[in-house]
PDB file of N, CA and C in Angstrom:
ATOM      1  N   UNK A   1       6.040  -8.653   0.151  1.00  0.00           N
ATOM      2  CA  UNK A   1       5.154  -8.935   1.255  1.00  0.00           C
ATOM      3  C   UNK A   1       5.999  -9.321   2.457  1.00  0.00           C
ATOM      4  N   UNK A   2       5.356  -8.796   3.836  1.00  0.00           N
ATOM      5  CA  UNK A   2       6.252  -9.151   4.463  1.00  0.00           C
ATOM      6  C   UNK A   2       5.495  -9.716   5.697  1.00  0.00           C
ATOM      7  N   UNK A   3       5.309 -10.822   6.450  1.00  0.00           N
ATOM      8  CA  UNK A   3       4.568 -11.667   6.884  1.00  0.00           C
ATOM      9  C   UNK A   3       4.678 -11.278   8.698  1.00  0.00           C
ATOM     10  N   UNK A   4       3.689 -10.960   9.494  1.00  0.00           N
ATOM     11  CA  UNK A   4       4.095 -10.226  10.880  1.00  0.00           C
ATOM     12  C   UNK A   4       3.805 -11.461  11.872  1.00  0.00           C
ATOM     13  N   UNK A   5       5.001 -11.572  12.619  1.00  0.00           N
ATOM     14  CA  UNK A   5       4.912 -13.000  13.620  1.00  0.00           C
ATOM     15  C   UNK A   5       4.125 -12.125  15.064  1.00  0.00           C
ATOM     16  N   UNK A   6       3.867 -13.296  15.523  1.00  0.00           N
ATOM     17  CA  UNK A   6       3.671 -13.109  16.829  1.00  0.00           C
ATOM     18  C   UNK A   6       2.516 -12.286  17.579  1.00  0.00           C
ATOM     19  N   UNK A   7       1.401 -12.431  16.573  1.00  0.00           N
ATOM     20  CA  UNK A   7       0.626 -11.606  17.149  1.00  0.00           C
ATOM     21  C   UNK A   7      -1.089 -12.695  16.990  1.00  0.00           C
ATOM     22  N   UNK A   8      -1.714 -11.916  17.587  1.00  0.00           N
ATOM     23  CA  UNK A   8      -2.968 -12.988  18.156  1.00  0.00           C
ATOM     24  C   UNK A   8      -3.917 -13.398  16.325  1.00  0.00           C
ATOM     25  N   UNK A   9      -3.691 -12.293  15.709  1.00  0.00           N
ATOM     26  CA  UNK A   9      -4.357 -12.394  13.752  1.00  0.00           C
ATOM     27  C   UNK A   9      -3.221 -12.131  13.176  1.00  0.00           C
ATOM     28  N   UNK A  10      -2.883 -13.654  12.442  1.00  0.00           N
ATOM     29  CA  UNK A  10      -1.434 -13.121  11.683  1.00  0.00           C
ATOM     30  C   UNK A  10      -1.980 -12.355  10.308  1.00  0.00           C
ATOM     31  N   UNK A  11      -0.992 -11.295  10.037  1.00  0.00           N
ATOM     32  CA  UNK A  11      -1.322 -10.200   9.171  1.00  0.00           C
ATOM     33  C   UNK A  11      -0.026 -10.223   7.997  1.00  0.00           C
ATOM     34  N   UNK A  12      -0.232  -9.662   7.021  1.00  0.00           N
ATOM     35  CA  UNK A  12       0.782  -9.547   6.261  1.00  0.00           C
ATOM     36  C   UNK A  12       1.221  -7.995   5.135  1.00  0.00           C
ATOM     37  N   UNK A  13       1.996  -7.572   5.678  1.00  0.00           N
ATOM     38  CA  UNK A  13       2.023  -6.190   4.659  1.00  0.00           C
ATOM     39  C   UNK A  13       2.484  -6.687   3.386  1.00  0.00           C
ATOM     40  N   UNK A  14       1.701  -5.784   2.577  1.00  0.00           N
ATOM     41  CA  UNK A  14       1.916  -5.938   1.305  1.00  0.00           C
ATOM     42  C   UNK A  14       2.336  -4.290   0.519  1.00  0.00           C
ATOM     43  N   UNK A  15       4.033  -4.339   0.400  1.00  0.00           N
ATOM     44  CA  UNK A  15       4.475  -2.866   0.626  1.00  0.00           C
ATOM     45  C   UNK A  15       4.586  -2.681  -0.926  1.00  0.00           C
ATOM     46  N   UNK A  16       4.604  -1.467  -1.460  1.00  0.00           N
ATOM     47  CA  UNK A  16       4.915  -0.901  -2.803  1.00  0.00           C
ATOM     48  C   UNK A  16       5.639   0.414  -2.616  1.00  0.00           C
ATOM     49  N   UNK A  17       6.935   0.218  -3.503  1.00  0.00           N
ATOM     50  CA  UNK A  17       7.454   1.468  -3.317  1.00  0.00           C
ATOM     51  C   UNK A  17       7.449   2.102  -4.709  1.00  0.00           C
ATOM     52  N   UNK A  18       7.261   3.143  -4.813  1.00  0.00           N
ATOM     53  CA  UNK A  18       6.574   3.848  -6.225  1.00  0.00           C
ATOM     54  C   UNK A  18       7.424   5.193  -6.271  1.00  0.00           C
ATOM     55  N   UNK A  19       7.605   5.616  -7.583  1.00  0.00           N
ATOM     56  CA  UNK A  19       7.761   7.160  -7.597  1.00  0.00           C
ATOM     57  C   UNK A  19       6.611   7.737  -7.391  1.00  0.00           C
ATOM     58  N   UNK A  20       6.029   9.078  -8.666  1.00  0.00           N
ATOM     59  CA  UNK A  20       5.398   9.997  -8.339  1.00  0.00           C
ATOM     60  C   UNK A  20       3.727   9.307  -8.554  1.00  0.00           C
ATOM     61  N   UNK A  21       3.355   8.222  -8.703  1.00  0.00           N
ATOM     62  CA  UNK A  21       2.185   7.716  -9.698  1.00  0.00           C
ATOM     63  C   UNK A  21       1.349   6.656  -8.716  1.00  0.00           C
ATOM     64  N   UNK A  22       0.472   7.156  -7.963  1.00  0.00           N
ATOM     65  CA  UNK A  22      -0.137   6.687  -6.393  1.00  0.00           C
ATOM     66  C   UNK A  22      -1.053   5.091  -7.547  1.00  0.00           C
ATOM     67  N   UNK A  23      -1.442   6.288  -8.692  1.00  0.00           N
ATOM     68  CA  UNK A  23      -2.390   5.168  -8.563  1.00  0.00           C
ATOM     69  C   UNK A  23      -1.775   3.644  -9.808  1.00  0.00           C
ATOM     70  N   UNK A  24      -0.577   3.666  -9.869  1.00  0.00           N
ATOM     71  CA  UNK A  24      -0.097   3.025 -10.310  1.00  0.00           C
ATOM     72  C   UNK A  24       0.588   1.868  -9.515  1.00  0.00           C
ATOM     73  N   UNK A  25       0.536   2.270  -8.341  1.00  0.00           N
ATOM     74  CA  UNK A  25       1.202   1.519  -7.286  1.00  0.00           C
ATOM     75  C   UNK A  25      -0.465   0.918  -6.581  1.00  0.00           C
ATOM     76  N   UNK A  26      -1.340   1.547  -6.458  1.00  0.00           N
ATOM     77  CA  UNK A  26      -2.691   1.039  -6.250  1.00  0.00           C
ATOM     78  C   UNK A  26      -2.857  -0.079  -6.809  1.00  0.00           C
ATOM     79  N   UNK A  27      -2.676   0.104  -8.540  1.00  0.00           N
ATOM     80  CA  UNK A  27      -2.547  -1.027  -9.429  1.00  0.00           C
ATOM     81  C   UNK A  27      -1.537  -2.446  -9.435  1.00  0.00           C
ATOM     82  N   UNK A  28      -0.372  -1.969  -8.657  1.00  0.00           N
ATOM     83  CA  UNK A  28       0.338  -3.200  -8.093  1.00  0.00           C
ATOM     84  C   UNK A  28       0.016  -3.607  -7.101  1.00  0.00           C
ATOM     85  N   UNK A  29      -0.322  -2.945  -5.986  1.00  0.00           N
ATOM     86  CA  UNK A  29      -1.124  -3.526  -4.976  1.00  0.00           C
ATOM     87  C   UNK A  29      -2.190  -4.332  -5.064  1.00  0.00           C
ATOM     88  N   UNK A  30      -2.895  -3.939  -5.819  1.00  0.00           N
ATOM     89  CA  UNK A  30      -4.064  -4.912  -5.590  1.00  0.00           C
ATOM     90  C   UNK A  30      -4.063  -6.188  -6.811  1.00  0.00           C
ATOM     91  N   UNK A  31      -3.094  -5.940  -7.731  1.00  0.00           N
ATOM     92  CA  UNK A  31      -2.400  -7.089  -8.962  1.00  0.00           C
ATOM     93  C   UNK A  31      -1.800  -8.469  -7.682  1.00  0.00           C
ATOM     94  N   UNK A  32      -0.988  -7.709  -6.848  1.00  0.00           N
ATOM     95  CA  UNK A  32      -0.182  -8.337  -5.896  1.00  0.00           C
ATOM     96  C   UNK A  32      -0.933  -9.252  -5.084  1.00  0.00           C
ATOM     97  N   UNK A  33      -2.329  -8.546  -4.674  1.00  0.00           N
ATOM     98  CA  UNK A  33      -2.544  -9.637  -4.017  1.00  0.00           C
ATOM     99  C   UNK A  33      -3.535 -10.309  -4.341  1.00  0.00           C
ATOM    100  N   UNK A  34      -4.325  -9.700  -5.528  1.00  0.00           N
ATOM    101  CA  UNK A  34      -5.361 -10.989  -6.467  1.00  0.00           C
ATOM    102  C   UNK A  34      -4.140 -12.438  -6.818  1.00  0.00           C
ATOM    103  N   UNK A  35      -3.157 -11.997  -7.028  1.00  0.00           N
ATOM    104  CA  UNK A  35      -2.164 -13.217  -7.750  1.00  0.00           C
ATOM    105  C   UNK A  35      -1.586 -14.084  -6.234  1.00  0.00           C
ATOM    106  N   UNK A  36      -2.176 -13.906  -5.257  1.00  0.00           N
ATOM    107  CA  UNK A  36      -1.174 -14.358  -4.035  1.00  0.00           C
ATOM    108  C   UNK A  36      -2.671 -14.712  -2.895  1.00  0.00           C
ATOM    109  N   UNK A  37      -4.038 -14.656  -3.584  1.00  0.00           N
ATOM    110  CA  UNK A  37      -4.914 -14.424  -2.617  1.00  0.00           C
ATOM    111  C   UNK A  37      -5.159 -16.142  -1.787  1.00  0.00           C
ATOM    112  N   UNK A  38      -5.037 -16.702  -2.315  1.00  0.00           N
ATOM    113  CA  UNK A  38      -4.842 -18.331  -1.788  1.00  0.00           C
ATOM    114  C   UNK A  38      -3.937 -18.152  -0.801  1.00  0.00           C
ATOM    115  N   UNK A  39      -3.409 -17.437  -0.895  1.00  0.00           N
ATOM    116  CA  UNK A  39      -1.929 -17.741  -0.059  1.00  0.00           C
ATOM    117  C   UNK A  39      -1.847 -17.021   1.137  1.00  0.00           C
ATOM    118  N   UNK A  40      -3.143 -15.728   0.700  1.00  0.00           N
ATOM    119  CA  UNK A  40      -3.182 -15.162   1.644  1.00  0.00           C
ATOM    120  C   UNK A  40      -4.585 -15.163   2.707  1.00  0.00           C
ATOM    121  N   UNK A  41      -5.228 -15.869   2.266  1.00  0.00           N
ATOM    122  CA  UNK A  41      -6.478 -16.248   3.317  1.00  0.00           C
ATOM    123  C   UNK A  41      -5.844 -16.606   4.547  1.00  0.00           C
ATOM    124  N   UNK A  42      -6.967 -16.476   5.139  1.00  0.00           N
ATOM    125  CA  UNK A  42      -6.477 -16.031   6.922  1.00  0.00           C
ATOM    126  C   UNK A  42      -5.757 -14.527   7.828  1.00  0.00           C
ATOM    127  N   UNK A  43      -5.066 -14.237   6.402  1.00  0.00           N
ATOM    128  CA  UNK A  43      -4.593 -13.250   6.926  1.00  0.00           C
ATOM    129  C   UNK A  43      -5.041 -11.752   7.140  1.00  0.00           C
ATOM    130  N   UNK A  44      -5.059 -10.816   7.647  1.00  0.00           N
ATOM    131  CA  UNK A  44      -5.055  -9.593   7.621  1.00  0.00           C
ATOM    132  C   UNK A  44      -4.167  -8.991   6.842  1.00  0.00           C
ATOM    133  N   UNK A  45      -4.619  -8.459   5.726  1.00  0.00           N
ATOM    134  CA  UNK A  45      -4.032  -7.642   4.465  1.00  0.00           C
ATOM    135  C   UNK A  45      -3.925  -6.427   4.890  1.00  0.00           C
ATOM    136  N   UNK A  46      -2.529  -5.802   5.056  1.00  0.00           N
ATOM    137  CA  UNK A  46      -2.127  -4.240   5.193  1.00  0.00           C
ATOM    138  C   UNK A  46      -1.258  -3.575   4.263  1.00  0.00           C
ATOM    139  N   UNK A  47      -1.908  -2.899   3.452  1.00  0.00           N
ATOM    140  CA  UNK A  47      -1.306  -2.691   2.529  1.00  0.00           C
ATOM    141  C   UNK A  47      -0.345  -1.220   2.622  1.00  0.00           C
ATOM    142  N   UNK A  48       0.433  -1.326   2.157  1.00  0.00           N
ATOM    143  CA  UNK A  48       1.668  -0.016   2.530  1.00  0.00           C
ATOM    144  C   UNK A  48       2.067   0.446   1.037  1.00  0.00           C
ATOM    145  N   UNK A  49       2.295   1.901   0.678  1.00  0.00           N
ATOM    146  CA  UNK A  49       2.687   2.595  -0.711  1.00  0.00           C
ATOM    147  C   UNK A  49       3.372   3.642   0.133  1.00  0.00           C
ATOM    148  N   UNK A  50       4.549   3.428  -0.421  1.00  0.00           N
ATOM    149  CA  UNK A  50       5.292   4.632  -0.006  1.00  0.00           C
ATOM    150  C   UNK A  50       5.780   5.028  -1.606  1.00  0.00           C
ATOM    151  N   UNK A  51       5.672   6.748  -1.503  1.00  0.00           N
ATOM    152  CA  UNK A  51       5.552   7.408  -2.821  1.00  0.00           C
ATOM    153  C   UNK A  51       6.773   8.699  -2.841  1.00  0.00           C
ATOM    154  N   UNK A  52       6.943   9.513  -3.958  1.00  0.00           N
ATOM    155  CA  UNK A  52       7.897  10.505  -3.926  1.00  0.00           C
ATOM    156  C   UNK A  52       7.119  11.322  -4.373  1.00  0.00           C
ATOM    157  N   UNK A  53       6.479  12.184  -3.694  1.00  0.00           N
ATOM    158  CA  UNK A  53       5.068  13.329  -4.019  1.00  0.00           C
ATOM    159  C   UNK A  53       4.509  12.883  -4.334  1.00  0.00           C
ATOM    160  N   UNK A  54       3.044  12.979  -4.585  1.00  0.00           N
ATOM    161  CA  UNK A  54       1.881  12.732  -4.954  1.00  0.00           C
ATOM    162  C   UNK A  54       0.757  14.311  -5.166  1.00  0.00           C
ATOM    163  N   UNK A  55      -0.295  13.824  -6.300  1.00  0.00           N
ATOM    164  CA  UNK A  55      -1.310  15.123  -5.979  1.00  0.00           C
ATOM    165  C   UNK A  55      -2.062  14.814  -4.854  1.00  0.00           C
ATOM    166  N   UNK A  56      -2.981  15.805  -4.055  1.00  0.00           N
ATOM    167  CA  UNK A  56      -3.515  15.505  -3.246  1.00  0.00           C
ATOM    168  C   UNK A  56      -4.629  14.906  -3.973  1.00  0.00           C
ATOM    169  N   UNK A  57      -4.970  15.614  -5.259  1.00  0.00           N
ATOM    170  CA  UNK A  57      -6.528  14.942  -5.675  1.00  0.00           C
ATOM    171  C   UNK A  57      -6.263  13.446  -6.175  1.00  0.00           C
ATOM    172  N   UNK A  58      -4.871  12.270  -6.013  1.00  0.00           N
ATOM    173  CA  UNK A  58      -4.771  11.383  -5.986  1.00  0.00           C
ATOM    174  C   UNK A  58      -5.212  10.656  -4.854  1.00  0.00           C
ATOM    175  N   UNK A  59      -4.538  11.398  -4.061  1.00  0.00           N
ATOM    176  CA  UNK A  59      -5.257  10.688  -2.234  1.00  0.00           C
ATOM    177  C   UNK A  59      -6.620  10.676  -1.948  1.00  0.00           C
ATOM    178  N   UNK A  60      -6.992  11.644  -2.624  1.00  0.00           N
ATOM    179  CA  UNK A  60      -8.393  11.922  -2.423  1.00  0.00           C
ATOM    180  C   UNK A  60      -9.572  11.442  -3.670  1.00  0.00           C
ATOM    181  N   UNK A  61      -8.946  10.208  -3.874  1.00  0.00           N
ATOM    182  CA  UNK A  61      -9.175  10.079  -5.361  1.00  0.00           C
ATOM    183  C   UNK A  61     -10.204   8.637  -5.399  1.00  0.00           C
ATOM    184  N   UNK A  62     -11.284   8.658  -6.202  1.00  0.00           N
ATOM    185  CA  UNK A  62     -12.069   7.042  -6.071  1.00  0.00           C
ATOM    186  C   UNK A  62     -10.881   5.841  -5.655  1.00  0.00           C
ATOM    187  N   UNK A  63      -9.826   5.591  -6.347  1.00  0.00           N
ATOM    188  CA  UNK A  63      -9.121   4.642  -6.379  1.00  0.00           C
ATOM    189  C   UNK A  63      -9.105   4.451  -5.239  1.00  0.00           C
ATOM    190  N   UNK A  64      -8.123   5.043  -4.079  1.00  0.00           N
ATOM    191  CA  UNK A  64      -7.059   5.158  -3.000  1.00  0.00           C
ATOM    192  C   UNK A  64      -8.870   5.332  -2.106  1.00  0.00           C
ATOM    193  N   UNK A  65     -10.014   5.983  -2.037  1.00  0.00           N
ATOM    194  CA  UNK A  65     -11.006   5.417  -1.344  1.00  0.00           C
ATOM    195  C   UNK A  65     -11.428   4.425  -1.227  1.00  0.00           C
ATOM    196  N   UNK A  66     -11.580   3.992  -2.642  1.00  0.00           N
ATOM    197  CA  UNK A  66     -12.118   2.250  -2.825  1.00  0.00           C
ATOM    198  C   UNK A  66     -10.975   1.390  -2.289  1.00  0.00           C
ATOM    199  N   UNK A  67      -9.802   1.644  -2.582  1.00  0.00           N
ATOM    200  CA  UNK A  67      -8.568   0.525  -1.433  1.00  0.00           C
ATOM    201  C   UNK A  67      -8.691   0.867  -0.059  1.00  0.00           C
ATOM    202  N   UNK A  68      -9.237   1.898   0.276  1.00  0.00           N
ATOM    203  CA  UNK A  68      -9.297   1.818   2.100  1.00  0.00           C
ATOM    204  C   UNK A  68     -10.290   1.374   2.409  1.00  0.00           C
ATOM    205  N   UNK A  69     -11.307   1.440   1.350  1.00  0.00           N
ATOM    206  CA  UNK A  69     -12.793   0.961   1.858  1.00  0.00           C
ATOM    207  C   UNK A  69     -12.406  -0.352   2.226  1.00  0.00           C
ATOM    208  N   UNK A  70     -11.544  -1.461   1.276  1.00  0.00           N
ATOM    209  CA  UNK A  70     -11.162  -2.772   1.299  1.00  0.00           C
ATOM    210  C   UNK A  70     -10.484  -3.203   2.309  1.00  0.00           C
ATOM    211  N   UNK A  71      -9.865  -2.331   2.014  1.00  0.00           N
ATOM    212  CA  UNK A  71      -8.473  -2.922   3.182  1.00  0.00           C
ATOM    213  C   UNK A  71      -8.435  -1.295   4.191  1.00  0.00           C
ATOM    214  N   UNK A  72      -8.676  -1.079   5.264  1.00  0.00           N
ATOM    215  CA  UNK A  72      -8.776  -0.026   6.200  1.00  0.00           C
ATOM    216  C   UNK A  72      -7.958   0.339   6.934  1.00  0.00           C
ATOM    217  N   UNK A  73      -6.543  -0.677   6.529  1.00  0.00           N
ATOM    218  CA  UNK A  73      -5.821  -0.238   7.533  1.00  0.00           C
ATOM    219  C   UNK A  73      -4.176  -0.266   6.629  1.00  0.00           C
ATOM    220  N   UNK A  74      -5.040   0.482   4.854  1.00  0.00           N
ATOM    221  CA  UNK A  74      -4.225   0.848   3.960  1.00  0.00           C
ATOM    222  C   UNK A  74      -3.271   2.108   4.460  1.00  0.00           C
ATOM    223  N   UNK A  75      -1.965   1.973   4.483  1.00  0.00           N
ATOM    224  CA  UNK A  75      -1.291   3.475   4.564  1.00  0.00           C
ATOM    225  C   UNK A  75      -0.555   4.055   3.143  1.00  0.00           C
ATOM    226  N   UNK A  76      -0.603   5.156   3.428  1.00  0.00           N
ATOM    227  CA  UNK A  76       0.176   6.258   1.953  1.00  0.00           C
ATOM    228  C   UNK A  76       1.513   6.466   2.663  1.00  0.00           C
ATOM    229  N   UNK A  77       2.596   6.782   3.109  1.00  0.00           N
ATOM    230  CA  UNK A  77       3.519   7.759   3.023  1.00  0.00           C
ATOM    231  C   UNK A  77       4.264   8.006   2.222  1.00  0.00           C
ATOM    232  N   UNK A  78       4.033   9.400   2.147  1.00  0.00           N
ATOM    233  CA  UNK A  78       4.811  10.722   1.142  1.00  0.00           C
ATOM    234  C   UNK A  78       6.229  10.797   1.581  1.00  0.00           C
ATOM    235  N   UNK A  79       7.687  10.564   0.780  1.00  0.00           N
ATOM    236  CA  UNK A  79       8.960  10.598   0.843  1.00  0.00           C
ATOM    237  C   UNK A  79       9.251  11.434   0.114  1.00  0.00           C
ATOM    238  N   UNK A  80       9.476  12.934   0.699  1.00  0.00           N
ATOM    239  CA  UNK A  80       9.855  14.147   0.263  1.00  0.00           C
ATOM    240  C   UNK A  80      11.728  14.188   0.571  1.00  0.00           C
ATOM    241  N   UNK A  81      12.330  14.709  -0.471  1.00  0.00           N
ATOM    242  CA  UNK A  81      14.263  14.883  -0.253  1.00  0.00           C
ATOM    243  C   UNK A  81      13.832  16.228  -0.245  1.00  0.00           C
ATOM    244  N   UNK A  82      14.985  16.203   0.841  1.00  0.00           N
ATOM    245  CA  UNK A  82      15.525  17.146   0.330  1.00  0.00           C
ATOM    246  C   UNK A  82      16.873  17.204  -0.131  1.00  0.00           C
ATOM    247  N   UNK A  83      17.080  18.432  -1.555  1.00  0.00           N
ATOM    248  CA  UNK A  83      18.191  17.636  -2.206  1.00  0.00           C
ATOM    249  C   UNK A  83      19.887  18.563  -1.551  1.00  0.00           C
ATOM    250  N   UNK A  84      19.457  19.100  -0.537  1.00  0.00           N
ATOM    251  CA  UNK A  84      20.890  19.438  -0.042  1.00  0.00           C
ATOM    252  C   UNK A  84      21.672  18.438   0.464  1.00  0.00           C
ATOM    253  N   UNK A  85      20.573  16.972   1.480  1.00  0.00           N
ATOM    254  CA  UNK A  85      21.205  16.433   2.064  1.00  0.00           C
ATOM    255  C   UNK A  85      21.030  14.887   1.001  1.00  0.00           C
ATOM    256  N   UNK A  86      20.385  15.274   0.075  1.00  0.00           N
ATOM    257  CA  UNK A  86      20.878  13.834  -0.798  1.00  0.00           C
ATOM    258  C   UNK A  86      22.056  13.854  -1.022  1.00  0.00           C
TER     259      UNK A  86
END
């Protein structure tokens, strides 16, 4: 988690970095912040998953709807290599 100063609603990202398994990282996300939710009242919860491919019918999936429904200002990004320049 990483806590954002200086702004008028203090907010806090709550980042997951995952391989290929969206909704497994869904599952730490929201583990993460049932176990931290005291701690986190007041704040604006933004939750961040950055992934290494994903299906689309994951993104598009009840789970990853029902976490934006919650939190709306949930982001996905997809971290594609390429492996010439790994």
């Amino acid at each position: 988690m990483v806590e954002a100063e200086k702004s008028p609603r203090p907010y806090v990202y709550v980042i997951e970095l995952k391989g290929p398994d969206l909704n497994k990282a869904i599952t730490q996300i929201q583990s993460t912040i049932a176990e931290y939710r005291e701690k986190l009242a007041g704040y604006k919860i933004m939750p961040r998953i950055i992934i290494h491919k994903t299906s689309t019918h994951d993104i598009q999936g009840k789970r990853y709807r029902d976490l934006k429904k919650q939190y709306p200002d949930t982001v996905v990004k997809t971290r594609l290599y390429d492996l010439d320049t790994v």
